[in-house]
PDBML (XML) file of the C-alpha atoms, coordinates in Angstrom:
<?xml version="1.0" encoding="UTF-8" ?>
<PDBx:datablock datablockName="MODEL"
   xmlns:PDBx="http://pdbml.pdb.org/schema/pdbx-v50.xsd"
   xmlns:xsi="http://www.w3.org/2001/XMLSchema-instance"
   xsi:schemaLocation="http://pdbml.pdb.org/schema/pdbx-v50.xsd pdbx-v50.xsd">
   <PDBx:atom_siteCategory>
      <PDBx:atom_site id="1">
         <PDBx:B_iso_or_equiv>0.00</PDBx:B_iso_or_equiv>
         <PDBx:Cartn_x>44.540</PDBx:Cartn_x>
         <PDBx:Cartn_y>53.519</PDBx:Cartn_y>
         <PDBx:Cartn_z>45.010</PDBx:Cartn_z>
         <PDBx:auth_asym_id>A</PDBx:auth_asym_id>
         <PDBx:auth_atom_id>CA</PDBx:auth_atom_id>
         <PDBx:auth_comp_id>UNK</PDBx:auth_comp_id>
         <PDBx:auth_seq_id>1</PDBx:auth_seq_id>
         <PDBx:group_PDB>ATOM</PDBx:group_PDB>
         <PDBx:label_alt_id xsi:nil="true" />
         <PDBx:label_asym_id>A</PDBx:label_asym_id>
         <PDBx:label_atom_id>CA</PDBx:label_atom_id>
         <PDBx:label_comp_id>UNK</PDBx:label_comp_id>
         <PDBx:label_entity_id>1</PDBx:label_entity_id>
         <PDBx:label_seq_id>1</PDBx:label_seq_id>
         <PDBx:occupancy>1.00</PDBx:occupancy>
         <PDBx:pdbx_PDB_model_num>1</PDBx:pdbx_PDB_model_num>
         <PDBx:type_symbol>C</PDBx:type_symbol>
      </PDBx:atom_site>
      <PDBx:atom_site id="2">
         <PDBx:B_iso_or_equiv>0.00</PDBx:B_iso_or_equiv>
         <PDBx:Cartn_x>43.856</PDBx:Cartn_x>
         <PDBx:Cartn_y>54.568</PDBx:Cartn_y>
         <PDBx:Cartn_z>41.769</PDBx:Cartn_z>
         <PDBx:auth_asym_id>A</PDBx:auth_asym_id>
         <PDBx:auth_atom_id>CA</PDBx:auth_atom_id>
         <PDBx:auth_comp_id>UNK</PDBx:auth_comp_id>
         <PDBx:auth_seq_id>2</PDBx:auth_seq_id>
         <PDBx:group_PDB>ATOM</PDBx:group_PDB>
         <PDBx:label_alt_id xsi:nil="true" />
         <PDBx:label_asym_id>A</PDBx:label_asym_id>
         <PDBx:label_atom_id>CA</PDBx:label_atom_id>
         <PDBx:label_comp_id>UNK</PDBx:label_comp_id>
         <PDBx:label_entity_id>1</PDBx:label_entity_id>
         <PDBx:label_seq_id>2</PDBx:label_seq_id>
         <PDBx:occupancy>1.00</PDBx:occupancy>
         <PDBx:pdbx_PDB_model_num>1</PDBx:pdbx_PDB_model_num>
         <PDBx:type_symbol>C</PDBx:type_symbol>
      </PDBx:atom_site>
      <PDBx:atom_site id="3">
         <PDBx:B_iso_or_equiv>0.00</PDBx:B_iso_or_equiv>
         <PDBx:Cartn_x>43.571</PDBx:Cartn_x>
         <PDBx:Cartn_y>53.474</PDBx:Cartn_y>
         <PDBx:Cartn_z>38.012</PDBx:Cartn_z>
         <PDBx:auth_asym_id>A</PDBx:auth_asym_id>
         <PDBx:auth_atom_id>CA</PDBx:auth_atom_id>
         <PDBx:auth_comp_id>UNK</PDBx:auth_comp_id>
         <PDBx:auth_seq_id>3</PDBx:auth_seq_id>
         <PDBx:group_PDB>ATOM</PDBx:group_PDB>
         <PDBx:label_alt_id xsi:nil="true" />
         <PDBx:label_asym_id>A</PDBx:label_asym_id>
         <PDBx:label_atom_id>CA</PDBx:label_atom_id>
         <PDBx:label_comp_id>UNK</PDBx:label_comp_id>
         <PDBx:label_entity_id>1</PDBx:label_entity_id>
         <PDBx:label_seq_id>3</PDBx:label_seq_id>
         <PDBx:occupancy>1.00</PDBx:occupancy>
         <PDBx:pdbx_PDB_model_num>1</PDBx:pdbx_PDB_model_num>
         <PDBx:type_symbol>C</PDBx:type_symbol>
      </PDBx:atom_site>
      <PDBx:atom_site id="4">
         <PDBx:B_iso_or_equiv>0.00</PDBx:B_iso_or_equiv>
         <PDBx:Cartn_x>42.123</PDBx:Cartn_x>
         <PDBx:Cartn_y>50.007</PDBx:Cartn_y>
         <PDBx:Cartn_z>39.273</PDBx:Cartn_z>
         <PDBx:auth_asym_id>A</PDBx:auth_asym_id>
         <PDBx:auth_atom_id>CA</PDBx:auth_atom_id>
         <PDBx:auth_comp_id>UNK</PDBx:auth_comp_id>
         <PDBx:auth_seq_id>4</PDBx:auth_seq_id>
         <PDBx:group_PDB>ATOM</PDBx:group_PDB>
         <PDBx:label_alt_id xsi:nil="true" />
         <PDBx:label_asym_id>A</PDBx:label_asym_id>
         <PDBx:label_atom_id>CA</PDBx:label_atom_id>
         <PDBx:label_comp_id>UNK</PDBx:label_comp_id>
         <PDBx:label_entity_id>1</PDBx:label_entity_id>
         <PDBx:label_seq_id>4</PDBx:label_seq_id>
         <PDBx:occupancy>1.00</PDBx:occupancy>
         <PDBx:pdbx_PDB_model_num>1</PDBx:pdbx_PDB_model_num>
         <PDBx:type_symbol>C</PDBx:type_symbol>
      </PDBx:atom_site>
      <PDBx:atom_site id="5">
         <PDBx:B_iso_or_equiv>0.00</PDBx:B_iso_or_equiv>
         <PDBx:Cartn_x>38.752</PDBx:Cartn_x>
         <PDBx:Cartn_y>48.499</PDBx:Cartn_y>
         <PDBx:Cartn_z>39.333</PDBx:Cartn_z>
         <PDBx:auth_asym_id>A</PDBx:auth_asym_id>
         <PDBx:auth_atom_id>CA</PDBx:auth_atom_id>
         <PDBx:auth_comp_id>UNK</PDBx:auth_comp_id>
         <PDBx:auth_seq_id>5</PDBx:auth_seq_id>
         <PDBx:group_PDB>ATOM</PDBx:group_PDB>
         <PDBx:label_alt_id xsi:nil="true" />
         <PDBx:label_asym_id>A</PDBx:label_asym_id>
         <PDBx:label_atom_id>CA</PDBx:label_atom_id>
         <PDBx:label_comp_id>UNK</PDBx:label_comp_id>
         <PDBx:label_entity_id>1</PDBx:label_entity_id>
         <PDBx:label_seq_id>5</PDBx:label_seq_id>
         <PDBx:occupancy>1.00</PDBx:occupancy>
         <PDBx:pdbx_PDB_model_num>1</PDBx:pdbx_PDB_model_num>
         <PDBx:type_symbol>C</PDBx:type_symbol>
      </PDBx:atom_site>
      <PDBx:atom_site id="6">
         <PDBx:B_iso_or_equiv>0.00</PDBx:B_iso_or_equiv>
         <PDBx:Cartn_x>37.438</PDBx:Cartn_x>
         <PDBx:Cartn_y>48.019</PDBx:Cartn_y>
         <PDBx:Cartn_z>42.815</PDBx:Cartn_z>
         <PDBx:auth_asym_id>A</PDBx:auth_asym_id>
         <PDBx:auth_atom_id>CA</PDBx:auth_atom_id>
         <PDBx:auth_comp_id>UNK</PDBx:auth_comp_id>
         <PDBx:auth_seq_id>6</PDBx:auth_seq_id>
         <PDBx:group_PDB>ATOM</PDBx:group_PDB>
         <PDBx:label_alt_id xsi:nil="true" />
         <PDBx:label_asym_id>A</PDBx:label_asym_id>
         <PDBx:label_atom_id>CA</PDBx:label_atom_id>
         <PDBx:label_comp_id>UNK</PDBx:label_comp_id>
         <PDBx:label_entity_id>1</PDBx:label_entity_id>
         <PDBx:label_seq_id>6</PDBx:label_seq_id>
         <PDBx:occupancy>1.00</PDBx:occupancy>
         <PDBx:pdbx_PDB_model_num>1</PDBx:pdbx_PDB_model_num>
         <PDBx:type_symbol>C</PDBx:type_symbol>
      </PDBx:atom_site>
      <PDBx:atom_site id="7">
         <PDBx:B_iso_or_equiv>0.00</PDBx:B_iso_or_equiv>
         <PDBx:Cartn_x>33.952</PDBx:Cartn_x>
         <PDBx:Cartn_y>46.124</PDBx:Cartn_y>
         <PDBx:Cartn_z>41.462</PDBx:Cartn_z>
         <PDBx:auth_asym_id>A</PDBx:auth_asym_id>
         <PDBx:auth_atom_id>CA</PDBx:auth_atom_id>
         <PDBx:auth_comp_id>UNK</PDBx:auth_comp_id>
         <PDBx:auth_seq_id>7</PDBx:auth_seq_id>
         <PDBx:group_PDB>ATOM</PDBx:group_PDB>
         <PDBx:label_alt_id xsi:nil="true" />
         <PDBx:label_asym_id>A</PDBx:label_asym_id>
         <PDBx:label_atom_id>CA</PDBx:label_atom_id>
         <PDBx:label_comp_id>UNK</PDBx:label_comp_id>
         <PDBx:label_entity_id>1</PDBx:label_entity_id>
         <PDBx:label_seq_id>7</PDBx:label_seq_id>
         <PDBx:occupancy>1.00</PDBx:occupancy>
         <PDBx:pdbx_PDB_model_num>1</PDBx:pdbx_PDB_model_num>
         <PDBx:type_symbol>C</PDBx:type_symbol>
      </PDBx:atom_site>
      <PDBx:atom_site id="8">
         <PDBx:B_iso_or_equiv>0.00</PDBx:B_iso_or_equiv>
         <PDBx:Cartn_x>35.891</PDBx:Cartn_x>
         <PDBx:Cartn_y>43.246</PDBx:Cartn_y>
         <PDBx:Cartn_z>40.378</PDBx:Cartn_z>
         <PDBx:auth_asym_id>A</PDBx:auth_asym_id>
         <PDBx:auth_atom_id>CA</PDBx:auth_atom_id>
         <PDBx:auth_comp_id>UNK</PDBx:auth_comp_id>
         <PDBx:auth_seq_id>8</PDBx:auth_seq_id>
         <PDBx:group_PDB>ATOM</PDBx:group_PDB>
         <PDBx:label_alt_id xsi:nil="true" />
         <PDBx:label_asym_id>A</PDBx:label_asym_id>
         <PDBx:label_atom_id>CA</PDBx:label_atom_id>
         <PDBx:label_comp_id>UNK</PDBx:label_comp_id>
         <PDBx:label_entity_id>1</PDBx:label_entity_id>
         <PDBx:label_seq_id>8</PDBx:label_seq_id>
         <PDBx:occupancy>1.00</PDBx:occupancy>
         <PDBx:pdbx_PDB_model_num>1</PDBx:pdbx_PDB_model_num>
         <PDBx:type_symbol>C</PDBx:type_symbol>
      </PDBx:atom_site>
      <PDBx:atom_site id="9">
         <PDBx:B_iso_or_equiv>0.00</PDBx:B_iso_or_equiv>
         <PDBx:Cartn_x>38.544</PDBx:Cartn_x>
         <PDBx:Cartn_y>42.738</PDBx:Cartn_y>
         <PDBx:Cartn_z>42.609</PDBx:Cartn_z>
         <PDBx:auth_asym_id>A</PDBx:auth_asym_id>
         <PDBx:auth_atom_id>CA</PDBx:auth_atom_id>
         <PDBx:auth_comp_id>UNK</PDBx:auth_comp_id>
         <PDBx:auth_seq_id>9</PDBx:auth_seq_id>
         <PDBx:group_PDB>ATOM</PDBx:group_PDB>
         <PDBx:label_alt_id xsi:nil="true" />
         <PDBx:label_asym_id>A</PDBx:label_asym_id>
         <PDBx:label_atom_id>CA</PDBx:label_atom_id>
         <PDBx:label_comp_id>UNK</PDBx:label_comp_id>
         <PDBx:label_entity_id>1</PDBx:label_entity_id>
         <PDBx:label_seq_id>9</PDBx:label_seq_id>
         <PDBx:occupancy>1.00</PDBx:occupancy>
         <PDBx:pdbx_PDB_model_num>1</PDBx:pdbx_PDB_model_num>
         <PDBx:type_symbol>C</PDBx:type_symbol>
      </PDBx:atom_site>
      <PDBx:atom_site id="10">
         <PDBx:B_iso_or_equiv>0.00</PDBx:B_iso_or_equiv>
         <PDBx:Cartn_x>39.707</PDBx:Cartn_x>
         <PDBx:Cartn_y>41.817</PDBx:Cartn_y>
         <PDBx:Cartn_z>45.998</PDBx:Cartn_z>
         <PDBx:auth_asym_id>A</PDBx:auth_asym_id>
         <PDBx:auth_atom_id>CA</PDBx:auth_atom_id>
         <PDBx:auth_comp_id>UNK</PDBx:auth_comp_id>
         <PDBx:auth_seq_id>10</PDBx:auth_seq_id>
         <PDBx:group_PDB>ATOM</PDBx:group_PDB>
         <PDBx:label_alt_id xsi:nil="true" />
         <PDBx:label_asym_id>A</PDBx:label_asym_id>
         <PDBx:label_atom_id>CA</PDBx:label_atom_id>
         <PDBx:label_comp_id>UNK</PDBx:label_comp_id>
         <PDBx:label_entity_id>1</PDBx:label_entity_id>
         <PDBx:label_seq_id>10</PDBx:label_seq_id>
         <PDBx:occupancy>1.00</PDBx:occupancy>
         <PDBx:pdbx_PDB_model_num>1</PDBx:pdbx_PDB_model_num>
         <PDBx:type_symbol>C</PDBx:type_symbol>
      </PDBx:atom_site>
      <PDBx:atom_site id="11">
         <PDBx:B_iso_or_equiv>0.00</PDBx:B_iso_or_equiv>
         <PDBx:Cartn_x>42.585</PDBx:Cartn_x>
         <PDBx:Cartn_y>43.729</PDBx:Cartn_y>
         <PDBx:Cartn_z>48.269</PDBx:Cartn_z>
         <PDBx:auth_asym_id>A</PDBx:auth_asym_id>
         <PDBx:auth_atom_id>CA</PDBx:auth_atom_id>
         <PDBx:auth_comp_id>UNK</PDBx:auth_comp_id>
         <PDBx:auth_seq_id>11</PDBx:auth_seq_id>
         <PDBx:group_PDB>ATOM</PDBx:group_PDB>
         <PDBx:label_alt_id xsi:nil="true" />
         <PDBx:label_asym_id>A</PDBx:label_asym_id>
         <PDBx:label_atom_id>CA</PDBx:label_atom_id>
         <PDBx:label_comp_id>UNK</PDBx:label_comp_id>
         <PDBx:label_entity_id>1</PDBx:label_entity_id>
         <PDBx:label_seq_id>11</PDBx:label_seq_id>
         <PDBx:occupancy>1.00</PDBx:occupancy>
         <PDBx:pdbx_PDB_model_num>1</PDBx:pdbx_PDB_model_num>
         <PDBx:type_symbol>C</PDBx:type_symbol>
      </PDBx:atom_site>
      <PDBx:atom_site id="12">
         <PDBx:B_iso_or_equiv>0.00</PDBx:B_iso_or_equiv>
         <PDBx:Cartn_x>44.682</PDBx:Cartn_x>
         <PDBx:Cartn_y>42.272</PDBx:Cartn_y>
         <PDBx:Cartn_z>50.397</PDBx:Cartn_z>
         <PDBx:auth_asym_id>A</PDBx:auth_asym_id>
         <PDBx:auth_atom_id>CA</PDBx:auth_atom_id>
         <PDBx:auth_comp_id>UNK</PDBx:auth_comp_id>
         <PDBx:auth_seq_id>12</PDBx:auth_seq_id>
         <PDBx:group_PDB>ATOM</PDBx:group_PDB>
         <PDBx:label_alt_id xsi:nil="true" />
         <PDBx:label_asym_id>A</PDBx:label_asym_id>
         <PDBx:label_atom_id>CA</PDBx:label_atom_id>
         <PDBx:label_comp_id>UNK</PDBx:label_comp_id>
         <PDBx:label_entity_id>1</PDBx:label_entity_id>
         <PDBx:label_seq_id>12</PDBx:label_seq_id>
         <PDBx:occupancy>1.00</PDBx:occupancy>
         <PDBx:pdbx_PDB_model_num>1</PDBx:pdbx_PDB_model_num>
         <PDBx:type_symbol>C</PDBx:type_symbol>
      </PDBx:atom_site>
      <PDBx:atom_site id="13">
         <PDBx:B_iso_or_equiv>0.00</PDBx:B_iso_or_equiv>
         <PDBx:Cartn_x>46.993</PDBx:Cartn_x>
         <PDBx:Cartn_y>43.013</PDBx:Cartn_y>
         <PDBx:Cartn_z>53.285</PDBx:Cartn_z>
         <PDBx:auth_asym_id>A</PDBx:auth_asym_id>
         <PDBx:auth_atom_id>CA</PDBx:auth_atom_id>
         <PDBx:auth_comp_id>UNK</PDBx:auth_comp_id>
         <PDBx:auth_seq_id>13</PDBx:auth_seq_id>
         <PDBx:group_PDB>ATOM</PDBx:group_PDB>
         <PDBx:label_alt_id xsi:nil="true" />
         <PDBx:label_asym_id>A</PDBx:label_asym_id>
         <PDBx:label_atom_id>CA</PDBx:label_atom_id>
         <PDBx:label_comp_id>UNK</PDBx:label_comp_id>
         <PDBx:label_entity_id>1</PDBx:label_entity_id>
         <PDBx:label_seq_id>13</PDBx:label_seq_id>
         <PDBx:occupancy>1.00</PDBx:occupancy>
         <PDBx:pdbx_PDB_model_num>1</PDBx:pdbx_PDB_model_num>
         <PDBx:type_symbol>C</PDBx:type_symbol>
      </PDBx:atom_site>
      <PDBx:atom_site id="14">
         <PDBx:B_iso_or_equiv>0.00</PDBx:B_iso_or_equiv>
         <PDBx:Cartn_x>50.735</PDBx:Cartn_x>
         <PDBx:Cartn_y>41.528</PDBx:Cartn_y>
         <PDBx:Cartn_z>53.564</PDBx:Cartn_z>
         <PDBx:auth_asym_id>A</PDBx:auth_asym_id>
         <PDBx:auth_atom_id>CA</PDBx:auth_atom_id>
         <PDBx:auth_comp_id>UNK</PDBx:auth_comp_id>
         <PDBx:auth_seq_id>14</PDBx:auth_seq_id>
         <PDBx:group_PDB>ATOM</PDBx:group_PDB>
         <PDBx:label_alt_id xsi:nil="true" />
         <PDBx:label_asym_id>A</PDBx:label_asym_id>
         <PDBx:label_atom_id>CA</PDBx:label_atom_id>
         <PDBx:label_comp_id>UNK</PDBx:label_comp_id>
         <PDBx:label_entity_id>1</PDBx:label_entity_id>
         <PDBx:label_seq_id>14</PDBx:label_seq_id>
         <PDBx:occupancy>1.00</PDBx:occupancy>
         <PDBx:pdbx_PDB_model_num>1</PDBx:pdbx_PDB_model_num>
         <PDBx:type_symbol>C</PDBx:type_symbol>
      </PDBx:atom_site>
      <PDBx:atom_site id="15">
         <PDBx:B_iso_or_equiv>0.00</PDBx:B_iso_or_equiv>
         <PDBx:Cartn_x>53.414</PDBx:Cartn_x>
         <PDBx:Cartn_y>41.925</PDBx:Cartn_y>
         <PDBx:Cartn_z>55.857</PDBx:Cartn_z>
         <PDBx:auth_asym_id>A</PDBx:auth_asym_id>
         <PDBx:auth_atom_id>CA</PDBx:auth_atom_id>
         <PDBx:auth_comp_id>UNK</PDBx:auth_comp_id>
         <PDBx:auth_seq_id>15</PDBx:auth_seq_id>
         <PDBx:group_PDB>ATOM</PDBx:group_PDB>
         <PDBx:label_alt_id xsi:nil="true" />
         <PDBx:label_asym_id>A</PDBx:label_asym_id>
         <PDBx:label_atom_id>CA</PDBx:label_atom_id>
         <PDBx:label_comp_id>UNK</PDBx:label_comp_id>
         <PDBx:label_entity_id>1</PDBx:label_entity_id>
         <PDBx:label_seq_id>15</PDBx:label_seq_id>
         <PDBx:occupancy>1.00</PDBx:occupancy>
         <PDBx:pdbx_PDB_model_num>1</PDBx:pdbx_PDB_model_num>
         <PDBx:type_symbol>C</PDBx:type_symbol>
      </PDBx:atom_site>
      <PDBx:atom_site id="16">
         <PDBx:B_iso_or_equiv>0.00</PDBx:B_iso_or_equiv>
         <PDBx:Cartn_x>56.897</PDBx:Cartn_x>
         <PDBx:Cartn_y>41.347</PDBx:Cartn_y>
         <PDBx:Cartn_z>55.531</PDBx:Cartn_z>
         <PDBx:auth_asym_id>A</PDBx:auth_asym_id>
         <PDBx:auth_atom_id>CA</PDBx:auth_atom_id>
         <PDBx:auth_comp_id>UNK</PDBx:auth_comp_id>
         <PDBx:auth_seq_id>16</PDBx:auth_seq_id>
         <PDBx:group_PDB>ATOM</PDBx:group_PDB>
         <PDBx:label_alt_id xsi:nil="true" />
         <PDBx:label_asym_id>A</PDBx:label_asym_id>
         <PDBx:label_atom_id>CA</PDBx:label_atom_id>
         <PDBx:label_comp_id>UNK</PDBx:label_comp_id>
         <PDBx:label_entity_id>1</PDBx:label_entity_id>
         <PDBx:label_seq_id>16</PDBx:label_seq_id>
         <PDBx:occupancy>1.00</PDBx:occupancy>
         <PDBx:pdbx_PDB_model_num>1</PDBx:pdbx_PDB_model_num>
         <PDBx:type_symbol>C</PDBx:type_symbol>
      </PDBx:atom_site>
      <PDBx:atom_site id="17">
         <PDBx:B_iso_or_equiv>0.00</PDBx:B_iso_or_equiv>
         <PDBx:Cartn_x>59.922</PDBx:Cartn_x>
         <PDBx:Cartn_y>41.132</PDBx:Cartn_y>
         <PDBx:Cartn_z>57.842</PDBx:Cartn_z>
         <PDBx:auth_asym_id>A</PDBx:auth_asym_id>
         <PDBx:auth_atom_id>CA</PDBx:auth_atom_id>
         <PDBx:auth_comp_id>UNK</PDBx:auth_comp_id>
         <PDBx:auth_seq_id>17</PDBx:auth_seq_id>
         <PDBx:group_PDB>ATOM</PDBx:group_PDB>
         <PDBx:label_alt_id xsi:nil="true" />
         <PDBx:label_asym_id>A</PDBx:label_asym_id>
         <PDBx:label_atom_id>CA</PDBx:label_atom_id>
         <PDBx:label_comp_id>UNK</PDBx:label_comp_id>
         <PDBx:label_entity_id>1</PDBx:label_entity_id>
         <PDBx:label_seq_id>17</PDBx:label_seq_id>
         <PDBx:occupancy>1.00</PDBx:occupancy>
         <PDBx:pdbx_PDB_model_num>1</PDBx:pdbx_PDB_model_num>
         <PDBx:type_symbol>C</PDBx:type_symbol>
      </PDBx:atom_site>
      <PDBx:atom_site id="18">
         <PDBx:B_iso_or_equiv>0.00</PDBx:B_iso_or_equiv>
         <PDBx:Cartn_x>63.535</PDBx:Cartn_x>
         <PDBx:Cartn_y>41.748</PDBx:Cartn_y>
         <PDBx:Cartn_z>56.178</PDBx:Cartn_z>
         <PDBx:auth_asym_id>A</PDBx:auth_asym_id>
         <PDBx:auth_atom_id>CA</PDBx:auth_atom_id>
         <PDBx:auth_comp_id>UNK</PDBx:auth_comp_id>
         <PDBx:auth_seq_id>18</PDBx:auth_seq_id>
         <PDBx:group_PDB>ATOM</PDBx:group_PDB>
         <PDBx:label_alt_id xsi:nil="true" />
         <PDBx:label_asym_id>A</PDBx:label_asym_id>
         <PDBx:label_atom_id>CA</PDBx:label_atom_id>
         <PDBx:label_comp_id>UNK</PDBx:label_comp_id>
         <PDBx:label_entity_id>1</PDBx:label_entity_id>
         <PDBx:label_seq_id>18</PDBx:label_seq_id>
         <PDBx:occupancy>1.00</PDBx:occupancy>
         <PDBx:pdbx_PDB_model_num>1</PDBx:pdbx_PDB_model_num>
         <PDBx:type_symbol>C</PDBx:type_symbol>
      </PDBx:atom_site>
      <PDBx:atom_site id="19">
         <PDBx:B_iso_or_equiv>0.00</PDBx:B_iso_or_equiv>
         <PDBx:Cartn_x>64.785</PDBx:Cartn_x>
         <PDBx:Cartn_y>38.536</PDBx:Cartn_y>
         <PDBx:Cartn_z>54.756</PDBx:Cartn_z>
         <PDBx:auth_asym_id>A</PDBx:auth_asym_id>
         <PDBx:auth_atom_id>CA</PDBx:auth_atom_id>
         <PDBx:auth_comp_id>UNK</PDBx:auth_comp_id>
         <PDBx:auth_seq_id>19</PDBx:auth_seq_id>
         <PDBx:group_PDB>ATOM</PDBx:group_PDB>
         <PDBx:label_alt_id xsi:nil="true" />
         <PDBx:label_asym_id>A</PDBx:label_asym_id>
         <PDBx:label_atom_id>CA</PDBx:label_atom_id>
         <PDBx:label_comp_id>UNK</PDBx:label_comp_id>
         <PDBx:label_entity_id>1</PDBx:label_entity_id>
         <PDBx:label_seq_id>19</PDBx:label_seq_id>
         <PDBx:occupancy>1.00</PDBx:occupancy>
         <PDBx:pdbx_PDB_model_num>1</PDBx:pdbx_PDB_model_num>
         <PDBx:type_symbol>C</PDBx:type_symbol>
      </PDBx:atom_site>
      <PDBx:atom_site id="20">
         <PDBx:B_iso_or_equiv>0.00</PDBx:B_iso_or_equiv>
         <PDBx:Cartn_x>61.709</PDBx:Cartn_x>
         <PDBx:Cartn_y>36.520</PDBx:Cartn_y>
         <PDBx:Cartn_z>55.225</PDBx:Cartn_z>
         <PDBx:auth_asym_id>A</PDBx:auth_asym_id>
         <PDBx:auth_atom_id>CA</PDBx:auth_atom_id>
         <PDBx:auth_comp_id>UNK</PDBx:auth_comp_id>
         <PDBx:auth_seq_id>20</PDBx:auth_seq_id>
         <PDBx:group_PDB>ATOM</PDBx:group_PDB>
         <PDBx:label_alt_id xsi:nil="true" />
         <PDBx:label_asym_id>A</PDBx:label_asym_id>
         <PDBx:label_atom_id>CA</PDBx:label_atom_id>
         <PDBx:label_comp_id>UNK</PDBx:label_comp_id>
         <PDBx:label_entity_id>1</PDBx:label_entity_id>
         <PDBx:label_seq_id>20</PDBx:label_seq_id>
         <PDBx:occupancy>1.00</PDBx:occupancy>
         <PDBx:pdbx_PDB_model_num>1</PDBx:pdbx_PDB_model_num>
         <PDBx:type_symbol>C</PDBx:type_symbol>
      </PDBx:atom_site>
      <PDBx:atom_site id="21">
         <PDBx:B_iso_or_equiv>0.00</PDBx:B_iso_or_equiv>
         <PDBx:Cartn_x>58.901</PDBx:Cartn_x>
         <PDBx:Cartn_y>36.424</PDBx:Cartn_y>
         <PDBx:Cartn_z>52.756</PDBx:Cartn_z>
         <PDBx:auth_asym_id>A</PDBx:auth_asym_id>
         <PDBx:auth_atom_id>CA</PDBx:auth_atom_id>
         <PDBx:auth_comp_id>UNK</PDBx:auth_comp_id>
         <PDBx:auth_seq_id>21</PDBx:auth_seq_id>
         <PDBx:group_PDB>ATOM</PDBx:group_PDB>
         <PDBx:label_alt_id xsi:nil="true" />
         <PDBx:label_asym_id>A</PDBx:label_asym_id>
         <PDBx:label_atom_id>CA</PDBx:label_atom_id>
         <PDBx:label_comp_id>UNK</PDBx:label_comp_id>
         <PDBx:label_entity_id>1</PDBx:label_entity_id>
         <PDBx:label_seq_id>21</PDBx:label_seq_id>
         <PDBx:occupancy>1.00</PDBx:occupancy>
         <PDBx:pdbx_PDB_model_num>1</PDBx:pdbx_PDB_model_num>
         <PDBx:type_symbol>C</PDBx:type_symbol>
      </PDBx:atom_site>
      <PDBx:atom_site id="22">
         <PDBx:B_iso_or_equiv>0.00</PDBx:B_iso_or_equiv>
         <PDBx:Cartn_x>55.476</PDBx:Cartn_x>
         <PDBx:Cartn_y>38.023</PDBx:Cartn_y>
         <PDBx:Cartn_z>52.609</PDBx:Cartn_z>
         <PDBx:auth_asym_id>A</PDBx:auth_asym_id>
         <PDBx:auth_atom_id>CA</PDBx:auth_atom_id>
         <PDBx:auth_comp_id>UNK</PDBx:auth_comp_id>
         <PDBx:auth_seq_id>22</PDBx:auth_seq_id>
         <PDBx:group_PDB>ATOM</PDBx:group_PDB>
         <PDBx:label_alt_id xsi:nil="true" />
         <PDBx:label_asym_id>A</PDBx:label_asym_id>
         <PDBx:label_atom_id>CA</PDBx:label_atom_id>
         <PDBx:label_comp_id>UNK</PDBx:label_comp_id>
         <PDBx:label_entity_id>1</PDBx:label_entity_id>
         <PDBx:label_seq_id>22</PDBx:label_seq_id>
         <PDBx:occupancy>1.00</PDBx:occupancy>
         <PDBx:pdbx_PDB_model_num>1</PDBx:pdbx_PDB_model_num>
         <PDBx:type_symbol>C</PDBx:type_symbol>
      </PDBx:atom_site>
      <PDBx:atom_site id="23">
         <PDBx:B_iso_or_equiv>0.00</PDBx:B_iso_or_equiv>
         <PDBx:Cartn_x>52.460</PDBx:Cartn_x>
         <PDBx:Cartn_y>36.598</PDBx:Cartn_y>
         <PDBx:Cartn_z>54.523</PDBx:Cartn_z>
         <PDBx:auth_asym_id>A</PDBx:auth_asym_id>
         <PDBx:auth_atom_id>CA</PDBx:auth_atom_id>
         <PDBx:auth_comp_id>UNK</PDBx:auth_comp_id>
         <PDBx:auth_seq_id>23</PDBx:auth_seq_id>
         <PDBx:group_PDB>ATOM</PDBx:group_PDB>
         <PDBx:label_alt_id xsi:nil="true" />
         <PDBx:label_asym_id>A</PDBx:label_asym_id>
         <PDBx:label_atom_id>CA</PDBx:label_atom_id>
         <PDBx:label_comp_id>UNK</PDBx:label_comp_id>
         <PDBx:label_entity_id>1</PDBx:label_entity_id>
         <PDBx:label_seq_id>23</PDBx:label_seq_id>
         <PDBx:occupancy>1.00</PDBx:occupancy>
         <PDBx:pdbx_PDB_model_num>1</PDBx:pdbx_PDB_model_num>
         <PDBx:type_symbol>C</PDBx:type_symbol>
      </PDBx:atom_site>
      <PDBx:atom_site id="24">
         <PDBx:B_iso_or_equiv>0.00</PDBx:B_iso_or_equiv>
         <PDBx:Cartn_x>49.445</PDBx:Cartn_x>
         <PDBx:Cartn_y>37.909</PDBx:Cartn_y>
         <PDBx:Cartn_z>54.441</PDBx:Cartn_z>
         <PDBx:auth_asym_id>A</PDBx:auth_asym_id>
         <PDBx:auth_atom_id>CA</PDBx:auth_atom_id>
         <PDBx:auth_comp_id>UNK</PDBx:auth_comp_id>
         <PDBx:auth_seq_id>24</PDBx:auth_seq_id>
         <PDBx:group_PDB>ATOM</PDBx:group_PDB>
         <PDBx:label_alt_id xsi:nil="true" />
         <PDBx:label_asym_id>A</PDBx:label_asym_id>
         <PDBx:label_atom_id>CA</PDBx:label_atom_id>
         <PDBx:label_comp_id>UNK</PDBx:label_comp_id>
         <PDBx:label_entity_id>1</PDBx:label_entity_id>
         <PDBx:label_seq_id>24</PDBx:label_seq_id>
         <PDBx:occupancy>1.00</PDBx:occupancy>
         <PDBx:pdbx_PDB_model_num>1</PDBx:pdbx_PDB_model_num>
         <PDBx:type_symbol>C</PDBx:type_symbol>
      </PDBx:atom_site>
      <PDBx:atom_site id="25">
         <PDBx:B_iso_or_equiv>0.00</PDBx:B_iso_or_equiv>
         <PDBx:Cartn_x>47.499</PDBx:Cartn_x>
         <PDBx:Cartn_y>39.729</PDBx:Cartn_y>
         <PDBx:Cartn_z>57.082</PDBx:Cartn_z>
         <PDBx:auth_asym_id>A</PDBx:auth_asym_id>
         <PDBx:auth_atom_id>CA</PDBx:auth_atom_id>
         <PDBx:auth_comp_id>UNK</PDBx:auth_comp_id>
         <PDBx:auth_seq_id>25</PDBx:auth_seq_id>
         <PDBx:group_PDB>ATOM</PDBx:group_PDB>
         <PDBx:label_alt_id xsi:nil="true" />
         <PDBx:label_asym_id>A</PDBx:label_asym_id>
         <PDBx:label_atom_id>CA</PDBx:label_atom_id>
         <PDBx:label_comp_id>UNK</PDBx:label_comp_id>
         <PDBx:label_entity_id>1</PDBx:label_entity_id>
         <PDBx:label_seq_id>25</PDBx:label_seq_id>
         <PDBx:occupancy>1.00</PDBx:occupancy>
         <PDBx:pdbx_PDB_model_num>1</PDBx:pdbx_PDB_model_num>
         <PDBx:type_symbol>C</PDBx:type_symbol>
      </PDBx:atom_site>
   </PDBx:atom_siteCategory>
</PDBx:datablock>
């Protein structure tokens, strides 16, 4: 990443499969 604040935030992971939504990991 760059240009965000890491201090302050949290990152997640998401997956998604084609046609279906994303879910997170």
């Amino acid at each position: 990443t760059s240009g965000l604040t890491f201090t302050d935030v949290a990152m997640g992971w998401f997956r998604q499969a084609p046609g279906k939504k994303r879910e997170g990991v």
